[in-house]
Protein backbone atom coordinates (compact mmCIF):
# COMPACT_ATOMS: atom_id res chain seq x y z
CA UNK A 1 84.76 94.93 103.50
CA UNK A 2 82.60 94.89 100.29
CA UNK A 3 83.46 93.25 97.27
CA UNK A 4 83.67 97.36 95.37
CA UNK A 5 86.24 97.74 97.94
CA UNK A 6 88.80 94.69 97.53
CA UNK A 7 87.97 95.62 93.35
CA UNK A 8 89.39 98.91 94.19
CA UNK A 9 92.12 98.04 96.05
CA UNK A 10 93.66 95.08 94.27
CA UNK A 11 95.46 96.78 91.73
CA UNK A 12 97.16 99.02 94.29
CA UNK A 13 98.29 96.19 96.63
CA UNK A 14 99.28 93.66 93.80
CA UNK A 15 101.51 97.16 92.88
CA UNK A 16 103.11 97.37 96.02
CA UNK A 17 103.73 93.74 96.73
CA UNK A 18 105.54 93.66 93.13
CA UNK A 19 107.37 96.94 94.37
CA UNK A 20 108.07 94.70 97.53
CA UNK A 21 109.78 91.88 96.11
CA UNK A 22 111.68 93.70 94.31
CA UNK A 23 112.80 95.76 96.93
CA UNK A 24 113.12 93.41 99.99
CA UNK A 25 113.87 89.94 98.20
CA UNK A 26 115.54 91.39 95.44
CA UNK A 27 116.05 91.06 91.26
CA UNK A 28 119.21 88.57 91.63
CA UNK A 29 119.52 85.53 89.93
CA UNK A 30 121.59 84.43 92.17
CA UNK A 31 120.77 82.26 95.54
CA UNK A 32 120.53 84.41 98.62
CA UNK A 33 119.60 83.03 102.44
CA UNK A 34 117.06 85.21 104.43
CA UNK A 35 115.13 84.84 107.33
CA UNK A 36 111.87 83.57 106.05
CA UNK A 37 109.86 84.82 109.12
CA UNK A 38 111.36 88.24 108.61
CA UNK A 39 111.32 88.68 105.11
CA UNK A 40 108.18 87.33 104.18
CA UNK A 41 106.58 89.77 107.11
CA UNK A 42 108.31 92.83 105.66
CA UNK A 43 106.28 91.64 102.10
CA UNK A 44 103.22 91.45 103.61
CA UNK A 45 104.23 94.47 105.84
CA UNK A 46 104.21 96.70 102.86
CA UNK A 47 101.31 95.76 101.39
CA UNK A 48 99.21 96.27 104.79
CA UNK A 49 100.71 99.87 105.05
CA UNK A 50 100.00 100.99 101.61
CA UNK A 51 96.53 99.95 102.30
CA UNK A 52 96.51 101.39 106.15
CA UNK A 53 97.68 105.06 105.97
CA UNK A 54 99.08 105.28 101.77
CA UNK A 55 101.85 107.19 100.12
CA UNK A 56 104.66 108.20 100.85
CA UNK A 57 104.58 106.85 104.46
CA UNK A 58 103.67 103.25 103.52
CA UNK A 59 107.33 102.84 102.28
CA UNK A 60 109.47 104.25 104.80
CA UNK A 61 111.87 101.98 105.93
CA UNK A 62 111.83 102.89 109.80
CA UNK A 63 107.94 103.16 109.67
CA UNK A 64 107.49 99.70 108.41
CA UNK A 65 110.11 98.02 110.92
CA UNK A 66 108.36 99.97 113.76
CA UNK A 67 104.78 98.57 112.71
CA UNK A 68 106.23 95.28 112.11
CA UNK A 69 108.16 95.06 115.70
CA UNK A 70 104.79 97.11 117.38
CA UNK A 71 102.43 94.09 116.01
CA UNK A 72 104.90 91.10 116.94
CA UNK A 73 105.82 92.52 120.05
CA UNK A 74 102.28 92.88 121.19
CA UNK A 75 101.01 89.55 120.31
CA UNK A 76 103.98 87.90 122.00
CA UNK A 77 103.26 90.34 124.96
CA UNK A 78 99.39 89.29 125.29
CA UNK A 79 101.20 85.59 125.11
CA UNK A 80 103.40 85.98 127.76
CA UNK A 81 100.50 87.76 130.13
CA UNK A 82 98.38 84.45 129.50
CA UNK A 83 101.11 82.19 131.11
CA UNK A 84 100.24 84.06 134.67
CA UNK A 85 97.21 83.36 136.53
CA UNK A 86 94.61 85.92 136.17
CA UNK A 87 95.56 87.70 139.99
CA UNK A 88 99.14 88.63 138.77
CA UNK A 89 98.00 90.05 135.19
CA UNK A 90 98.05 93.34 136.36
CA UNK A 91 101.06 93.66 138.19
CA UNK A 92 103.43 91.77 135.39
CA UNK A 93 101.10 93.53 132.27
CA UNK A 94 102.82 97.16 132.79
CA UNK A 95 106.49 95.29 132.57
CA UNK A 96 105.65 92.86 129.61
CA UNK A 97 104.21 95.86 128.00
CA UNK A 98 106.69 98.00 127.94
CA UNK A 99 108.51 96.84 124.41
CA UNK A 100 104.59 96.90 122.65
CA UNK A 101 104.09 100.32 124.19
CA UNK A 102 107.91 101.51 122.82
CA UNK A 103 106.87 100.82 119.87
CA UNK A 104 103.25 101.94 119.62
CA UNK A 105 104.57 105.02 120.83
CA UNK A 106 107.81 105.69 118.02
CA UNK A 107 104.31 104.69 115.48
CA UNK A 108 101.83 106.94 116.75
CA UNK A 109 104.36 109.76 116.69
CA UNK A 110 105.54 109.21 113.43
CA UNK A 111 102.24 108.77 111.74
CA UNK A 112 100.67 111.94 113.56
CA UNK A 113 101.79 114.48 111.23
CA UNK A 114 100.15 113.00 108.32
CA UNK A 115 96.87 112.66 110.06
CA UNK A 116 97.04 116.34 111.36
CA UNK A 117 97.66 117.42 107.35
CA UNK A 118 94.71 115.39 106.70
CA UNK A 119 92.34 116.65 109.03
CA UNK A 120 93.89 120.15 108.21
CA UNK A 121 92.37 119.26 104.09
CA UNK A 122 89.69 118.05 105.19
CA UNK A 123 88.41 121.10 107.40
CA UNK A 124 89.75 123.33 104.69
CA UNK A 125 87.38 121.55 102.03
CA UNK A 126 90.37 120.49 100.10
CA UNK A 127 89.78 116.72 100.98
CA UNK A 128 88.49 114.16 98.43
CA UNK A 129 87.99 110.38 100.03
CA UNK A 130 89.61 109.37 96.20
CA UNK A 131 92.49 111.40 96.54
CA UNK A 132 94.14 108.83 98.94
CA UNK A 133 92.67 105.26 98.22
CA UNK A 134 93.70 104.30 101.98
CA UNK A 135 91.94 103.74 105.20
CA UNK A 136 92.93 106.12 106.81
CA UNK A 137 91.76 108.66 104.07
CA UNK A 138 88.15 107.08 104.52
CA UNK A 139 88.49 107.05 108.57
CA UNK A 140 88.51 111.21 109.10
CA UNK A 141 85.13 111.85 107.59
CA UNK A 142 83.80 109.45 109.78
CA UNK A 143 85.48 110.53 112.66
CA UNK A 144 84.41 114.31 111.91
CA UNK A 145 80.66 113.12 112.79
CA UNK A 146 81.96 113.83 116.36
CA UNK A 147 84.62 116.62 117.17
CA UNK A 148 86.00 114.40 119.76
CA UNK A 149 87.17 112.28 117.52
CA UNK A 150 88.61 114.23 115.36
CA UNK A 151 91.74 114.12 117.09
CA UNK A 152 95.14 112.75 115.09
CA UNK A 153 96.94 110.91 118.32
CA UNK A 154 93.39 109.48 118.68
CA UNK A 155 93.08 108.21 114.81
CA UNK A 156 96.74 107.50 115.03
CA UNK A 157 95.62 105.13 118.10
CA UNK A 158 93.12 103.37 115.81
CA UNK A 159 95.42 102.53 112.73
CA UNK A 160 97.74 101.23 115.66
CA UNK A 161 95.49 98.57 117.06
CA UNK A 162 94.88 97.30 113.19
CA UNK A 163 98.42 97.13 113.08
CA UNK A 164 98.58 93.10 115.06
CA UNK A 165 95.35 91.24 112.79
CA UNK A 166 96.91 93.27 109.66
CA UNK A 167 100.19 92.49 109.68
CA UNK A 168 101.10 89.50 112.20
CA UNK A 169 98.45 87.18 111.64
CA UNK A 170 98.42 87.70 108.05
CA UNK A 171 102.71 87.53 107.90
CA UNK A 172 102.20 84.24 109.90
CA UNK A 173 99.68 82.47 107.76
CA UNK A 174 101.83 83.21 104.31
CA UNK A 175 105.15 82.57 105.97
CA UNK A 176 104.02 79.27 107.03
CA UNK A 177 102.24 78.56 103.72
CA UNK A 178 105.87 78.96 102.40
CA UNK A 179 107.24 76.82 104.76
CA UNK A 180 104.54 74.46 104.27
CA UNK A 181 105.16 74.49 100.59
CA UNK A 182 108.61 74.27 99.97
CA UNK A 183 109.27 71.53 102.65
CA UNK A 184 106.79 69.40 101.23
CA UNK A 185 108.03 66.03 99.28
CA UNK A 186 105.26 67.06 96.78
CA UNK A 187 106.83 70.84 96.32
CA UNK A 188 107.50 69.92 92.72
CA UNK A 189 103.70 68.33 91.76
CA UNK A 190 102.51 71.73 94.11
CA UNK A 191 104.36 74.52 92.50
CA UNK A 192 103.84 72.81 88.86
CA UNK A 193 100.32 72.98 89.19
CA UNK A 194 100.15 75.96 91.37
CA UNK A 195 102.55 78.06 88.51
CA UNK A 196 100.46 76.43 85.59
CA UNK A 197 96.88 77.98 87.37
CA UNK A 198 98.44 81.49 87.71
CA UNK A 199 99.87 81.57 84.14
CA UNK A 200 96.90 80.53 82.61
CA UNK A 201 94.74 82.54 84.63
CA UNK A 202 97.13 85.70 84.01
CA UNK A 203 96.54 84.72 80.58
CA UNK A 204 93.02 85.01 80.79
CA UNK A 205 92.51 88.35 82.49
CA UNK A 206 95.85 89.70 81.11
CA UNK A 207 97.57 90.05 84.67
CA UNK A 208 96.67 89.01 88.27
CA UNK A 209 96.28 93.09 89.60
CA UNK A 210 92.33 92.61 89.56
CA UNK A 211 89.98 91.23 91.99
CA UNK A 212 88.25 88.93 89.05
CA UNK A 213 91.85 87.08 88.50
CA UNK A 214 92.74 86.88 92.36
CA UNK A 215 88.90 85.11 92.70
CA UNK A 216 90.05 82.77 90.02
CA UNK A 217 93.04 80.99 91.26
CA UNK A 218 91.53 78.13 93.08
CA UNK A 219 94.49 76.43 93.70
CA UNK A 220 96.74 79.41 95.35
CA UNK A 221 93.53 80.16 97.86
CA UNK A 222 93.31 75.95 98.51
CA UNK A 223 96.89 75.68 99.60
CA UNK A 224 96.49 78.82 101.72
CA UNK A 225 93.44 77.52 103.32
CA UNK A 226 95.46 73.90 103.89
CA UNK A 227 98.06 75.73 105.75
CA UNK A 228 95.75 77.88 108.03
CA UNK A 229 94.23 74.00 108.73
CA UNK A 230 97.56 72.00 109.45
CA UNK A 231 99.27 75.05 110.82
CA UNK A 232 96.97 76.96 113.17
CA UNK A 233 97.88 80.21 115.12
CA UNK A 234 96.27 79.27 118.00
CA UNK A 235 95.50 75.81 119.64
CA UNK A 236 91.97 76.85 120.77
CA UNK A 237 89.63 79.74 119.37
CA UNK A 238 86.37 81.74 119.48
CA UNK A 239 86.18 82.43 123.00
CA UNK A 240 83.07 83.15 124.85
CA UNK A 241 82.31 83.82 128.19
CA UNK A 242 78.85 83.06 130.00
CA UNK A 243 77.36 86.22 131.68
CA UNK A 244 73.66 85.52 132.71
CA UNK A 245 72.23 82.89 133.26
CA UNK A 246 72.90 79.41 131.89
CA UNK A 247 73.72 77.76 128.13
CA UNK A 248 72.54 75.04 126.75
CA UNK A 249 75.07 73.12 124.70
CA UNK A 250 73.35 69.99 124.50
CA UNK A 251 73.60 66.72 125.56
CA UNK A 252 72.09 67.33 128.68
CA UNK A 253 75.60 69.96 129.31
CA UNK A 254 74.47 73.50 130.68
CA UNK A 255 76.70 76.25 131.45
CA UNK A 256 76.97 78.80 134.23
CA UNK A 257 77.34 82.37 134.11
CA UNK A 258 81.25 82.77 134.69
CA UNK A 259 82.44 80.48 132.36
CA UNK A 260 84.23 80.72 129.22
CA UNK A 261 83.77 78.60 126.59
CA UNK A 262 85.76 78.06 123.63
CA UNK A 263 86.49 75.98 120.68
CA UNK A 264 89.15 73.48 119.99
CA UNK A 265 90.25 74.37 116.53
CA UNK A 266 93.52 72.51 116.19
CA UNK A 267 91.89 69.06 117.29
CA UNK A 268 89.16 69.68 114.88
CA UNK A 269 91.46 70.69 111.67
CA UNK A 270 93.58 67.34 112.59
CA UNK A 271 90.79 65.04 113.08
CA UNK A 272 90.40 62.23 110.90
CA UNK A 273 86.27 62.26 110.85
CA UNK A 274 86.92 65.71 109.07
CA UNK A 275 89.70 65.07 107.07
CA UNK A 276 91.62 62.14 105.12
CA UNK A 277 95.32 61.85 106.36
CA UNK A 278 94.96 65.22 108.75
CA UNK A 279 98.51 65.54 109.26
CA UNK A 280 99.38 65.34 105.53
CA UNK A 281 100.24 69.01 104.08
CA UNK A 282 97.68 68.92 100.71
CA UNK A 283 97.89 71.60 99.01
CA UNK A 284 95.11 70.97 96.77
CA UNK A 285 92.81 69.50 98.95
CA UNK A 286 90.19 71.74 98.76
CA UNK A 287 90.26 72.36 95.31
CA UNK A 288 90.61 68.95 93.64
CA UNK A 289 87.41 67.62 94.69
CA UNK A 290 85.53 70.56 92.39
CA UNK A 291 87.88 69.76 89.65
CA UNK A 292 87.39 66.28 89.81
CA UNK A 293 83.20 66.96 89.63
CA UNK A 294 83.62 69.46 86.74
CA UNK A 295 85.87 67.01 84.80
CA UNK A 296 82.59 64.52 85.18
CA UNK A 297 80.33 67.45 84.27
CA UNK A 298 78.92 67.77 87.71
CA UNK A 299 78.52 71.63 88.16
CA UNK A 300 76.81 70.89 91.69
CA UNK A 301 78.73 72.61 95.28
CA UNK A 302 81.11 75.52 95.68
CA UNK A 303 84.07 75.27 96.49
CA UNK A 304 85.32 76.13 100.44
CA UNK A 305 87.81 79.01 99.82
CA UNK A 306 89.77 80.63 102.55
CA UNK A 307 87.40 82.85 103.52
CA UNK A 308 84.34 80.42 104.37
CA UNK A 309 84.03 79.43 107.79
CA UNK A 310 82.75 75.91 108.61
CA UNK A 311 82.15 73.67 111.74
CA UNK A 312 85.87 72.09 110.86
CA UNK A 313 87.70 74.91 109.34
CA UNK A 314 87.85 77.99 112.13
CA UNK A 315 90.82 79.98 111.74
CA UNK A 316 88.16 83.34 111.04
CA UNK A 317 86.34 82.33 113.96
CA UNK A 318 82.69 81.37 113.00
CA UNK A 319 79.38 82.71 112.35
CA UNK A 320 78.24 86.15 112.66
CA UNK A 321 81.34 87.42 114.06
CA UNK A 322 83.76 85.59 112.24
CA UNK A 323 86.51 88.06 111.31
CA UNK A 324 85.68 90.85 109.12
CA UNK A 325 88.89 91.66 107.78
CA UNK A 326 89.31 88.11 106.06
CA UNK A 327 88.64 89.32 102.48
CA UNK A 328 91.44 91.76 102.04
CA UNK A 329 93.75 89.41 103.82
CA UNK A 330 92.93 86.31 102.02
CA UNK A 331 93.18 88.63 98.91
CA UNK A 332 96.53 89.98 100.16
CA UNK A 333 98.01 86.46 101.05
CA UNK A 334 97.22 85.25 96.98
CA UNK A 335 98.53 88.60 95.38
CA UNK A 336 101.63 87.54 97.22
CA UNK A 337 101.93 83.91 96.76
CA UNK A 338 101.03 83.83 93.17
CA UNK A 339 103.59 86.30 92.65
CA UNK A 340 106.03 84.47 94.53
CA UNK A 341 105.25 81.27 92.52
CA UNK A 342 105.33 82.77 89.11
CA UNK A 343 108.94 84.69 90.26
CA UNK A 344 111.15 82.88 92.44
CA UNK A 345 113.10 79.66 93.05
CA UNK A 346 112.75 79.14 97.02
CA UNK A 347 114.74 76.28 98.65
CA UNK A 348 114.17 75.56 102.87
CA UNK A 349 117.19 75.82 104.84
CA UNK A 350 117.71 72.82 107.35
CA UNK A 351 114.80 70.40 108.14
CA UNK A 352 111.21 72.00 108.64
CA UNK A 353 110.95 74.11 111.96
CA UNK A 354 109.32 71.96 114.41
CA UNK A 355 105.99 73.83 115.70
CA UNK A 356 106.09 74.57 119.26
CA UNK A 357 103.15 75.57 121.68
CA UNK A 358 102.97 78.67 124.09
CA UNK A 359 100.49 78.11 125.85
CA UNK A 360 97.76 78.69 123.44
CA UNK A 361 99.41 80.45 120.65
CA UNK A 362 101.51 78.13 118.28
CA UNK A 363 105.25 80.51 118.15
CA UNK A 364 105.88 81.14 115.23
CA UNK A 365 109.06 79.80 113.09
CA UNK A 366 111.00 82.87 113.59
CA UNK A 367 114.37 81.13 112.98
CA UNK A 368 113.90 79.47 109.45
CA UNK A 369 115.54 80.09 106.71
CA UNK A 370 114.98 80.38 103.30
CA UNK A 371 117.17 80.23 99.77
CA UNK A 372 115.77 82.12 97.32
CA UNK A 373 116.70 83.73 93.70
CA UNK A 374 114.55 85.43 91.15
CA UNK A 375 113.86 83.68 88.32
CA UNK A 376 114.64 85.96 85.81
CA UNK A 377 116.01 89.17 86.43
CA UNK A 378 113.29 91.41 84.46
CA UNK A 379 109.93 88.49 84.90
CA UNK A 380 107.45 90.85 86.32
């Protein structure tokens, strides 16, 4: 995604995750328990569908449940498969399946009649790409280079599969960077500095809706990024299998064709050689270092922001095919936080969720709870 693109879009998803709040957390000044998992993927949930396929869909209720459940339920599915040995796959897949497919199904249907009325303006010349500032808006013209794929149950298809990196693995890094957050025994220095940085940089560009102002909060994108490290999806990443001939990885190590290689991200984000006190949640650990050098004048080094990939940090993946998608959700994730920092008074229910392994995938904390109460009932 280009940088024109996430300028264009920020002001319509910090819109709809203000809309959001408001309608899913609520205007009360009053405490309120909710299901942090849940609620905080219904935010992001929002914001992924007003980007994905627009107005008026984006906000149905049923339509963003339905995405919600299709993107969970397929991750958890592709889990589940994983804990089988590769001979069985195919005979348990069809019956693990069968909740993704439910709900890929009630989503495809649901979203097809807005695709046929697009395709319908499109071929009647009535179609402008700037009409509807969505994806879907800017997927028909390319799929009307070939007929074939000018189809709406096929286009339907596609938004589908984005549904799982959209919404899931975004959800799951900012509902952990909650958790992470708020059951913290720093929370107070955190959120004091973290609410100083977006009032002062709201100041500055007279709102956080713009790209420029999202850039500029250092310390929102650092505490994201020290979350994705201490609380990975996965315990392993970047797979690769060999298929001719043989690698050299060095140290006199070659591999065959046949064999799949693969990284191990969570020992490398906790080890100490890469990072001081590894199993300490610092939220400003990526930022303080640059504030520290400007404070001595030293302009020297960029920061690492959430979406660099480096030989210790590989949530994205790494290198050329690191994920493509990281912009808008690293974008997404700070529109969200910052507003939750500058609006609400969140409290963790109970102790922090222990983290649990599944196989490779880390489960996520689907039974925390959260208190929460807006700040003031009209703080926007």
């Amino acid at each position: 995604m280009a940088p024109s693109d996430l300028r264009r879009l920020a002001p319509m998803t910090a819109n709809e995750t203000d809309l959001a709040f408001r309608d899913i957390w609520g205007v009360s000044t009053s405490w309120k328990t909710i299901r942090g998992w849940d609620e905080c993927g219904k935010i992001i949930s929002r914001a992924s569908q007003r980007f994905l396929i627009g107005l008026p869909l984006s906000r149905d209720e049923t339509m963003l449940e339905t995405s919600r459940l299709y993107a969970n339920a397929l991750l958890v599915g592709g889990a589940i498969i994983n804990c089988f040995p590769p001979w069985m796959r195919w005979v348990v897949a069809p019956l693990i399946s069968i909740r993704a497919r439910y709900f890929q199904a009630r989503y495809v249907k649901m979203l097809i009649p807005t695709v046929e009325k697009r395709i319908r303006e499109y071929e009647a010349g009535q179609y402008k790409e700037s009409d509807e500032d969505d994806f879907l808006q800017r997927m028909i013209p390319m799929c009307a280079k070939d007929a074939e794929q000018l189809n709406a149950e096929r286009i339907a298809l596609r938004i589908a599969s984005l549904l799982t990196p959209l919404i899931f693995a975004i959800c799951y890094v900012f509902s952990h960077t909650v958790l992470d957050i708020y059951s913290s025994p720093d929370k107070a220095e955190i959120l004091a500095g973290l609410e100083e940085e977006c009032r002062r940089v709201s100041a500055e560009f007279g709102g956080l809706s713009s790209s420029a102002s999202i850039n500029a909060l250092k310390d929102i994108d650092s505490t994201i990024r020290e979350s994705m490290r201490i609380s990975d999806v996965m315990v392993t990443n970047i797979f690769r299998d060999v298929t001719t001939g043989e690698v050299d990885v060095g140290n006199g190590l070659r591999v065959g064709p046949g064999v799949r290689m693969l990284f191990p991200t969570q020992n490398i984000h906790m080890d100490p050689d890469n990072y001081d006190d590894p199993t300490r949640f610092d939220a400003f650990r990526f930022s303080r270092p640059f504030k520290d050098k400007k404070s001595l004048g030293d302009e020297s080094g960029e920061q690492d922001f959430i979406t660099t990939p480096t030989p210790t940090f590989m949530p994205w993946g790494y290198g050329r095919h690191a994920c493509p998608g990281r912009y808008f959700a690293a974008q997404s994730m700070k529109q969200a936080l910052s507003y939750l920092v500058l609006n609400y008074d969140v409290e963790l229910v109970g102790p922090p969720p222990k983290r649990k392994a599944l196989l490779n995938m880390m489960i996520p904390p689907v039974d925390a709870k959260i208190r929460i109460r807006r700040k003031t009932a009209d703080q926007t």
